[in-house]
Protein backbone atom coordinates (compact mmCIF):
# COMPACT_ATOMS: atom_id res chain seq x y z
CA UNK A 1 106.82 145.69 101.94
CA UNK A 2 104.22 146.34 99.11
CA UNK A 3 106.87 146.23 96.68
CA UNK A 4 108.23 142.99 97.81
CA UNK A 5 105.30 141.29 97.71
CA UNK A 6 104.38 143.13 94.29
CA UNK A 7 107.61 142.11 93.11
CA UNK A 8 107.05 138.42 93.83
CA UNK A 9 103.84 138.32 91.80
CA UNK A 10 105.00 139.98 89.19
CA UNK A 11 108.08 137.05 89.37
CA UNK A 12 105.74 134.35 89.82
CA UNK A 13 103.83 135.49 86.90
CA UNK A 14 106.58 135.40 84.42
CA UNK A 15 108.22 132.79 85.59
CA UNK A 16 104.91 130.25 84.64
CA UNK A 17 105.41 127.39 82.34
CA UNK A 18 105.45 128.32 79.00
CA UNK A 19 103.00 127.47 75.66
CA UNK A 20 105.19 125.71 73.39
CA UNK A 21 104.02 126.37 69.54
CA UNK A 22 104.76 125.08 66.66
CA UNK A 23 103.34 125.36 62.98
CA UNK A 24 103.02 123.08 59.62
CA UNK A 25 102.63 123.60 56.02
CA UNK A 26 101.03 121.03 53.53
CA UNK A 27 100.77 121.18 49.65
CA UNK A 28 99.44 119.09 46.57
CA UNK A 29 99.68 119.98 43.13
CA UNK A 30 98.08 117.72 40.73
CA UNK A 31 95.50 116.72 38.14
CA UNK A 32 92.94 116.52 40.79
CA UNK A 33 93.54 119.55 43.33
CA UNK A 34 96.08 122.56 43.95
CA UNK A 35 95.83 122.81 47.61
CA UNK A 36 98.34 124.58 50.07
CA UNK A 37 97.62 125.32 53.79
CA UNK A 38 99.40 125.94 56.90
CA UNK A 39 98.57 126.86 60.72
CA UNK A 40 100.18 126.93 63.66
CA UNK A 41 99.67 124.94 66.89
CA UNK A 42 100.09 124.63 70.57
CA UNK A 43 101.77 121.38 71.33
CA UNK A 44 99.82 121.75 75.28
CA UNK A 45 96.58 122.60 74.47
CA UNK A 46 96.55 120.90 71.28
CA UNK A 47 94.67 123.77 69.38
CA UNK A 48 95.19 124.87 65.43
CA UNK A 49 95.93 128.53 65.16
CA UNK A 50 95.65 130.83 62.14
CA UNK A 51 94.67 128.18 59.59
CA UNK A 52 94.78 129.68 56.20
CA UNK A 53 95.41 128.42 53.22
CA UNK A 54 93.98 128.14 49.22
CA UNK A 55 92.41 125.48 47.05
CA UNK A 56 91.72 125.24 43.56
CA UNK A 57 90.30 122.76 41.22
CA UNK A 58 90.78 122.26 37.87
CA UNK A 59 88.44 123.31 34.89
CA UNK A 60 86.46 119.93 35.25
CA UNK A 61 85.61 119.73 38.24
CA UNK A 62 85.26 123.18 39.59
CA UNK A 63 81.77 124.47 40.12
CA UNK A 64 81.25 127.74 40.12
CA UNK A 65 81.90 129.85 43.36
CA UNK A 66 84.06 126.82 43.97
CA UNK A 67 87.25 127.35 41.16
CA UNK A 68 89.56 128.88 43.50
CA UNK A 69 88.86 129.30 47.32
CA UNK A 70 90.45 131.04 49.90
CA UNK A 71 90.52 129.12 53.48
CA UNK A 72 90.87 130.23 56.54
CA UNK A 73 89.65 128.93 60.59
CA UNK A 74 86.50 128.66 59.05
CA UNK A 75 87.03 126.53 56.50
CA UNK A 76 89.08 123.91 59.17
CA UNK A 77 85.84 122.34 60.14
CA UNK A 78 88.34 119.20 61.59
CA UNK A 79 91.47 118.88 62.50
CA UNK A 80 93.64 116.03 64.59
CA UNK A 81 97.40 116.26 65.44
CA UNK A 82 98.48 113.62 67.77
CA UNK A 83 100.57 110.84 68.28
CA UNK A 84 102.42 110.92 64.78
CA UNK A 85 99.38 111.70 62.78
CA UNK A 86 98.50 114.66 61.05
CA UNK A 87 94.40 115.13 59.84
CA UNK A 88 92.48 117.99 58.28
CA UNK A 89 89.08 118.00 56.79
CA UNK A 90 88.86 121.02 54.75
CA UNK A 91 84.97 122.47 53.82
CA UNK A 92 83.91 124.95 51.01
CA UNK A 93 80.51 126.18 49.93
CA UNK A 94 79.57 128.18 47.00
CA UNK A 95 78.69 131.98 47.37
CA UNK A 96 75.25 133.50 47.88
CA UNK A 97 73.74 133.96 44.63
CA UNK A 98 75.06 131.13 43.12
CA UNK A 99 73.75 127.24 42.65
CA UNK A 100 74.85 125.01 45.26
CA UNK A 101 78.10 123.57 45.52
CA UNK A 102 80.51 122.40 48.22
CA UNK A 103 83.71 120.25 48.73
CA UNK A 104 85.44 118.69 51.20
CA UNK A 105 89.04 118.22 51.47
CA UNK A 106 90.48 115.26 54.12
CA UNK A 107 93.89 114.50 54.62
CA UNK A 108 95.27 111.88 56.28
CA UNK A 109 98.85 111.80 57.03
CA UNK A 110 101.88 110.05 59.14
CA UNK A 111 105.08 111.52 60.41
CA UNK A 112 108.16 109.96 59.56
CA UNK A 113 111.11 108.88 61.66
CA UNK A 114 111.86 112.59 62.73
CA UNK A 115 108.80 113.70 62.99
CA UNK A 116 109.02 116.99 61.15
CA UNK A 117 107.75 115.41 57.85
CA UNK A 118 104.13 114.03 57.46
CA UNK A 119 102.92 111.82 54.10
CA UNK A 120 99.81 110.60 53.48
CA UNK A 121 96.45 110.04 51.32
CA UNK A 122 93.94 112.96 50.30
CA UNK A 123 89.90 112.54 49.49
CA UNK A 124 88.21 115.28 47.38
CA UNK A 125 84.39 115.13 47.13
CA UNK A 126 82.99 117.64 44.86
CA UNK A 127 79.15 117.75 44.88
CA UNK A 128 77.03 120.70 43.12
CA UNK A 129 73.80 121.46 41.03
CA UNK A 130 75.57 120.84 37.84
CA UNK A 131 76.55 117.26 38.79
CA UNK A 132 74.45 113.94 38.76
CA UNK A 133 75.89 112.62 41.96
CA UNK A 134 79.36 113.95 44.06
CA UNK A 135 82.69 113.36 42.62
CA UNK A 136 85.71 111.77 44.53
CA UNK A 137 89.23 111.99 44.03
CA UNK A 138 92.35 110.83 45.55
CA UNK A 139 95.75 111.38 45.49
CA UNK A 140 99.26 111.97 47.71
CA UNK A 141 100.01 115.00 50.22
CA UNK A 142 103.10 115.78 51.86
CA UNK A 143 103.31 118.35 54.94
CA UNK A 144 106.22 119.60 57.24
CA UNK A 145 105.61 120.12 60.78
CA UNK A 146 108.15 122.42 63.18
């Protein structure tokens, strides 16, 4: 009897509804911003997983501790996927020992027809000791979604 009834929860157990998961990937490369990220996802409880990803900015506008930067969960201080739409807000800070500086990366973007591609706009604000007041940039980011 024990092992009937053990048997049953074991079956009931693995036989619960499933997480479905997914992932994207989003780039830019241009004058403004080399950016490249990617995550996963879980399509039921909606969550970002794994976020990593690496931005750099060109010899004008980086700040030092700021030139290249690694991301990862941290750095995802934002996120939306829902309904079609696909946003990130991205934050950086300089290193201890170094002046202040910080950026922040959004992206807002739209899925096409199919849904696995998403295109959109990009806002870069760079503030940081060196610089009288923060600088913005825009430009165009493209991510897939699976």
């Amino acid at each position: 009897m024990r092992r009937i009834l053990l048997s049953l929860a074991v079956f009931a157990a693995l036989s619960s509804t499933a997480l479905a998961t997914g992932g994207f990937s989003c780039a830019v490369k241009d004058a403004n911003v080399t950016f490249e990220g990617e995550a996963g996802f879980s399509y039921s409880l909606g969550g970002i997983l794994n976020f990593r990803g690496m931005l750099a900015l060109p010899a004008d506008l980086a700040q030092k501790g700021l030139e290249t930067v690694t991301l990862d969960q941290s750095s995802l201080t934002h996120h939306w996927l829902h309904d079609g739409e696909l946003r990130l807000l991205v934050h950086a800070e300089s290193g201890e020992n170094q002046p202040f500086a910080a950026l922040d990366f959004v992206m807002l973007t739209t899925a096409d027809e199919e849904g696995l591609n998403y295109e959109g706009t990009y806002v870069l604000k760079v503030e940081g000791a060196d610089l009288a007041e923060p600088v913005r940039r825009s430009g165009k980011v493209a991510c897939s979604v699976g």
